[in-house]
PDB file of N, CA and C in Angstrom:
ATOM      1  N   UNK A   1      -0.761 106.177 145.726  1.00  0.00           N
ATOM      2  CA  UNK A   1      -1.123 106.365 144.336  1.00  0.00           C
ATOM      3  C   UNK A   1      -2.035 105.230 143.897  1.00  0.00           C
ATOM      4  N   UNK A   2      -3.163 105.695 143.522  1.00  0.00           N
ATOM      5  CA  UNK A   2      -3.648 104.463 143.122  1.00  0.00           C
ATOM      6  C   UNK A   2      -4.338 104.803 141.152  1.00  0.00           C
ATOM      7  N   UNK A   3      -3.535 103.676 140.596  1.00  0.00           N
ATOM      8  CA  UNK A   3      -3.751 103.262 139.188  1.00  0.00           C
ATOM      9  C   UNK A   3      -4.511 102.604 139.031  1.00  0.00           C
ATOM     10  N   UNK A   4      -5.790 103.245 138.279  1.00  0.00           N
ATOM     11  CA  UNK A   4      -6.727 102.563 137.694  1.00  0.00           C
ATOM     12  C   UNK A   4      -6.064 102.042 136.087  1.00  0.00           C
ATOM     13  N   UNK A   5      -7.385 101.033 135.699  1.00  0.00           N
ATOM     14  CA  UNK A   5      -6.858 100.539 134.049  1.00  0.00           C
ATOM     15  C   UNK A   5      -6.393 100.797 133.232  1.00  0.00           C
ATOM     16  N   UNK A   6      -7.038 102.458 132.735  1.00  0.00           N
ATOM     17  CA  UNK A   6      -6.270 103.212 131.729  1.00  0.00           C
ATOM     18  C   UNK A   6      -5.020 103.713 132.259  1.00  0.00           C
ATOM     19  N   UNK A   7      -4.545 103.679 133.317  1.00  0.00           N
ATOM     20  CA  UNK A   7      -3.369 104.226 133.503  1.00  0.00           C
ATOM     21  C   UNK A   7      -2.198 103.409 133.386  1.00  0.00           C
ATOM     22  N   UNK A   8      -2.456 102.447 133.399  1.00  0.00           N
ATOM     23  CA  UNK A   8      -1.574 101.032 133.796  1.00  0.00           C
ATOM     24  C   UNK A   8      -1.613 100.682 132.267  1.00  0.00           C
ATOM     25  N   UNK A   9      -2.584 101.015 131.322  1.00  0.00           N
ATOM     26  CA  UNK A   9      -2.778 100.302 130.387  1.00  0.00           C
ATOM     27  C   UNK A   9      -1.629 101.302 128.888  1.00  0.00           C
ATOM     28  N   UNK A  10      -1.421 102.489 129.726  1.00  0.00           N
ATOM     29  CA  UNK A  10      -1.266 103.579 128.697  1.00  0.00           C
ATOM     30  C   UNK A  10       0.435 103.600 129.365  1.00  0.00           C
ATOM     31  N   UNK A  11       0.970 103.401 131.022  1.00  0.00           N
ATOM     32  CA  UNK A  11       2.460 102.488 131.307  1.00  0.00           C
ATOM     33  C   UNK A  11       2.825 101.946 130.443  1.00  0.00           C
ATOM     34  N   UNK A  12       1.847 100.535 130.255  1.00  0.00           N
ATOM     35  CA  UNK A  12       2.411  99.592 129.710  1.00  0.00           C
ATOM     36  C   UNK A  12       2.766  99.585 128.153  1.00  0.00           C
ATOM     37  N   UNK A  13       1.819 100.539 127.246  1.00  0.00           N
ATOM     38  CA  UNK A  13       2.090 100.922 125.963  1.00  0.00           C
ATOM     39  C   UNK A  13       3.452 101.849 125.810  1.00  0.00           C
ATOM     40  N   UNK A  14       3.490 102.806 126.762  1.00  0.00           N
ATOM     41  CA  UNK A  14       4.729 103.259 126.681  1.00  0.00           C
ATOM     42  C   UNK A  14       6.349 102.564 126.517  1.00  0.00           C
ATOM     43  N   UNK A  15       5.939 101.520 127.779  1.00  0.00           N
ATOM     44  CA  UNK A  15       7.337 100.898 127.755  1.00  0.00           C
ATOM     45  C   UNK A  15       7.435  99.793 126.536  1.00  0.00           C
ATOM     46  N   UNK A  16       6.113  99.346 126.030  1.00  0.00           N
ATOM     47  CA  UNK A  16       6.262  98.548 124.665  1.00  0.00           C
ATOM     48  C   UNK A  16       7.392  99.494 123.885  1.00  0.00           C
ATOM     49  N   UNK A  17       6.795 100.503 123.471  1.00  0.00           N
ATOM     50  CA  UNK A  17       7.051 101.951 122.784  1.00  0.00           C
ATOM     51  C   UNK A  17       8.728 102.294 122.808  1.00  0.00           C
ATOM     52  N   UNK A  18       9.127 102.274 124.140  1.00  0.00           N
ATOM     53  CA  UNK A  18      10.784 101.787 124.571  1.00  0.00           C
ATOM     54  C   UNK A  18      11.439 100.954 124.143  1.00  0.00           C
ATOM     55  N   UNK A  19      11.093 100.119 124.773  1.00  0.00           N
ATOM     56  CA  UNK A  19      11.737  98.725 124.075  1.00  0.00           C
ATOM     57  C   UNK A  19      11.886  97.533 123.680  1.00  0.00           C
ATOM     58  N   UNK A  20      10.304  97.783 122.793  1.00  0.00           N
ATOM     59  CA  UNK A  20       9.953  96.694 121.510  1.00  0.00           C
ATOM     60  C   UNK A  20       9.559  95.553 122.386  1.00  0.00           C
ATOM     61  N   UNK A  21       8.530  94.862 121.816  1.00  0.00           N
ATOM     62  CA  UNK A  21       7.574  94.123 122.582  1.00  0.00           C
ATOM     63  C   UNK A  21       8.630  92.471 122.399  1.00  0.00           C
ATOM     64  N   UNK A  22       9.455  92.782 121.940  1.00  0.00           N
ATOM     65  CA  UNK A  22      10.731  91.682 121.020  1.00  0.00           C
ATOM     66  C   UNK A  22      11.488  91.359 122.706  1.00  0.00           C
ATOM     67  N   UNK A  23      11.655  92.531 123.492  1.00  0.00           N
ATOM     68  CA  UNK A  23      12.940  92.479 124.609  1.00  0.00           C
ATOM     69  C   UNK A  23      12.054  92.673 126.040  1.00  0.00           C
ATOM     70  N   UNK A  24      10.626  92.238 125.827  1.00  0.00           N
ATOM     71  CA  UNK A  24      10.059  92.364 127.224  1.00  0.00           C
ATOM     72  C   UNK A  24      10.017  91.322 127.810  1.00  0.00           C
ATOM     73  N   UNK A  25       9.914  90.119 127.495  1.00  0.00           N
ATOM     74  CA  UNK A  25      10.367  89.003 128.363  1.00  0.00           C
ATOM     75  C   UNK A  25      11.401  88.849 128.547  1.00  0.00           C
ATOM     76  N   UNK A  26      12.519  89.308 128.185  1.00  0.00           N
ATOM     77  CA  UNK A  26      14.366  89.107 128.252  1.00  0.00           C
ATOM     78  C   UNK A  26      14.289  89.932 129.720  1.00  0.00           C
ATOM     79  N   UNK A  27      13.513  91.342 129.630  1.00  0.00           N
ATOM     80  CA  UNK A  27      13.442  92.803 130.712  1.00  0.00           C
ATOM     81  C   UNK A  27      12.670  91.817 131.940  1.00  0.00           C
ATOM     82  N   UNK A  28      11.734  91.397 131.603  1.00  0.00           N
ATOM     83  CA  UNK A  28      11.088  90.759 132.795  1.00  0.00           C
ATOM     84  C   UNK A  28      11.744  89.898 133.768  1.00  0.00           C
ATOM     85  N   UNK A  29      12.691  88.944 132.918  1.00  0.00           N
ATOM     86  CA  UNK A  29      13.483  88.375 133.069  1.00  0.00           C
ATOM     87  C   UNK A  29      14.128  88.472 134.264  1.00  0.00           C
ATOM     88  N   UNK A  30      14.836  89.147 133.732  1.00  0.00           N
ATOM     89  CA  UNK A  30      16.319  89.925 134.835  1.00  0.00           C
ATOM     90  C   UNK A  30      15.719  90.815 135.553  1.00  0.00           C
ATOM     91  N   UNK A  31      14.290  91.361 135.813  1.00  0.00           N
ATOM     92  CA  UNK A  31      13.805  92.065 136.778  1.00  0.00           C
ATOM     93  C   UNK A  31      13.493  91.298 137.970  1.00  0.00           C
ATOM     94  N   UNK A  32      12.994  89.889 137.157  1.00  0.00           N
ATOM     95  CA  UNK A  32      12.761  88.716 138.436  1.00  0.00           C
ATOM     96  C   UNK A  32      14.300  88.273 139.350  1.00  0.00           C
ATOM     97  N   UNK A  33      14.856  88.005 138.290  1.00  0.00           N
ATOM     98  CA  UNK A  33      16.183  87.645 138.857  1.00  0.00           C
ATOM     99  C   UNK A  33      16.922  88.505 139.915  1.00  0.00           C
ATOM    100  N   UNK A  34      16.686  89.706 139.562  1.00  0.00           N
ATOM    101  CA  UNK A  34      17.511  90.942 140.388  1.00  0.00           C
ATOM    102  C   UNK A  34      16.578  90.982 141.386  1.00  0.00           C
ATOM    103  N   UNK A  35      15.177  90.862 141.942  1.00  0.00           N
ATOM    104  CA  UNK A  35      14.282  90.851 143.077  1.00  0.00           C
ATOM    105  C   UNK A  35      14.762  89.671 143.845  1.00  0.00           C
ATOM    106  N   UNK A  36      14.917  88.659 143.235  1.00  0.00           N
ATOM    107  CA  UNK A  36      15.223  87.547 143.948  1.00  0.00           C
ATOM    108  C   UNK A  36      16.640  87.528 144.448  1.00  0.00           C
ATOM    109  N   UNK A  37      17.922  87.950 144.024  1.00  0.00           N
ATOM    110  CA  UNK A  37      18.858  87.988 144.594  1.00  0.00           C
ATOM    111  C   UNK A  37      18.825  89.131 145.752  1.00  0.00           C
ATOM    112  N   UNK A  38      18.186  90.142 145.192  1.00  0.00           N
ATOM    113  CA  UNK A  38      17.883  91.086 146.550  1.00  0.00           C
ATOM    114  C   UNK A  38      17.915  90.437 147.604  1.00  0.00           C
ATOM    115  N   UNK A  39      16.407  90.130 147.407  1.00  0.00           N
ATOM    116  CA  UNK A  39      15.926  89.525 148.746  1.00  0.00           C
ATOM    117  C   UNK A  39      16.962  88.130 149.557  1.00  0.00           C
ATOM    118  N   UNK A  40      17.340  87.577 148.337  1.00  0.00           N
ATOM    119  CA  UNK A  40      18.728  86.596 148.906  1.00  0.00           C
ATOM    120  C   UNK A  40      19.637  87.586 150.036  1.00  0.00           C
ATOM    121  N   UNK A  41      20.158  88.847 149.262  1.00  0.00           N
ATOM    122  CA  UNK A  41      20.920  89.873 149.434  1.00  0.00           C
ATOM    123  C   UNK A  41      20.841  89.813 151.346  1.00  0.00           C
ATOM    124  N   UNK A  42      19.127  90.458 151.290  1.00  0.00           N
ATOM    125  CA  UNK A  42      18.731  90.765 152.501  1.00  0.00           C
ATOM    126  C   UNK A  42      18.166  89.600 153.358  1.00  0.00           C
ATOM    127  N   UNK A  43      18.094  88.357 153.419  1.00  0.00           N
ATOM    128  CA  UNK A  43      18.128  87.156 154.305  1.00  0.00           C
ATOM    129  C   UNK A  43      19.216  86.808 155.061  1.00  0.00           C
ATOM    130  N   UNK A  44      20.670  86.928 153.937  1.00  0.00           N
ATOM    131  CA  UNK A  44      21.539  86.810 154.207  1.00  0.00           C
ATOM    132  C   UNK A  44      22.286  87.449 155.159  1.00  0.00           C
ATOM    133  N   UNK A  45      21.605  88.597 155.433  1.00  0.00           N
ATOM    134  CA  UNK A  45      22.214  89.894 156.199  1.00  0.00           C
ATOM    135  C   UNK A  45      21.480  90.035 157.314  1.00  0.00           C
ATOM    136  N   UNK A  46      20.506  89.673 157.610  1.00  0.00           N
ATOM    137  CA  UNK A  46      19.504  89.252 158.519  1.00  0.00           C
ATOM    138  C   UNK A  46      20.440  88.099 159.303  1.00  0.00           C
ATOM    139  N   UNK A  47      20.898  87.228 158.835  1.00  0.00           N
ATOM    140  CA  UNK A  47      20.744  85.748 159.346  1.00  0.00           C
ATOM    141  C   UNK A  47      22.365  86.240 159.766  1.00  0.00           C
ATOM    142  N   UNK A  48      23.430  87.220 159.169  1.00  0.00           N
ATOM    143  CA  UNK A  48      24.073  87.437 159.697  1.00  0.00           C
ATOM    144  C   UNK A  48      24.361  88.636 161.145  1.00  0.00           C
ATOM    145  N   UNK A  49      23.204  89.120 161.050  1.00  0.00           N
ATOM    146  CA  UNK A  49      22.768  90.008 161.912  1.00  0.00           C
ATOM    147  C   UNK A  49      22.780  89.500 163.517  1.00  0.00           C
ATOM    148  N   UNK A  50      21.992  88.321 163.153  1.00  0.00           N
ATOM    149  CA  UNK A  50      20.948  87.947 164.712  1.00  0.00           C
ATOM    150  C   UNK A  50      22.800  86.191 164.650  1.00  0.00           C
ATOM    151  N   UNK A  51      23.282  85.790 163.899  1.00  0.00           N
ATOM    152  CA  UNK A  51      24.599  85.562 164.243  1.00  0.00           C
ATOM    153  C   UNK A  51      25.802  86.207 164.814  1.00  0.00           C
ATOM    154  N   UNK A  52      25.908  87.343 165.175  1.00  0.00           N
ATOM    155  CA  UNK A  52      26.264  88.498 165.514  1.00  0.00           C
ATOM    156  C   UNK A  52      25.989  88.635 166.849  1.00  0.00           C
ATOM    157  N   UNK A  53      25.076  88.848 167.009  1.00  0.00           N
ATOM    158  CA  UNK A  53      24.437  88.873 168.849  1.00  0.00           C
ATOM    159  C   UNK A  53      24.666  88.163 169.701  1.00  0.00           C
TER     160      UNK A  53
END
């Protein structure tokens, strides 16, 4: 899929539109946080993987 400007631009008005331009850095927030424990998630499981063998 590829998103050009207006498409990305007319996303991003929507989710303003959701939920208020007031709670998008709080949303960003905890979107970072939850990627990063993921990936904690999956290092961890890795490193217990090849400990395993």
């Amino acid at each position: 899929m590829n998103f050009g400007m207006t498409e990305i631009l007319i996303i991003a008005f929507i989710i303003i539109l959701l939920f208020g331009a007031k709670r998008l850095p709080e949303l960003a927030k905890s979107l970072g946080s939850s990627v990063k424990q993921f990936k904690k998630g999956i290092d961890e499981g890795e490193e217990k993987d090849k400990n395993d063998n």
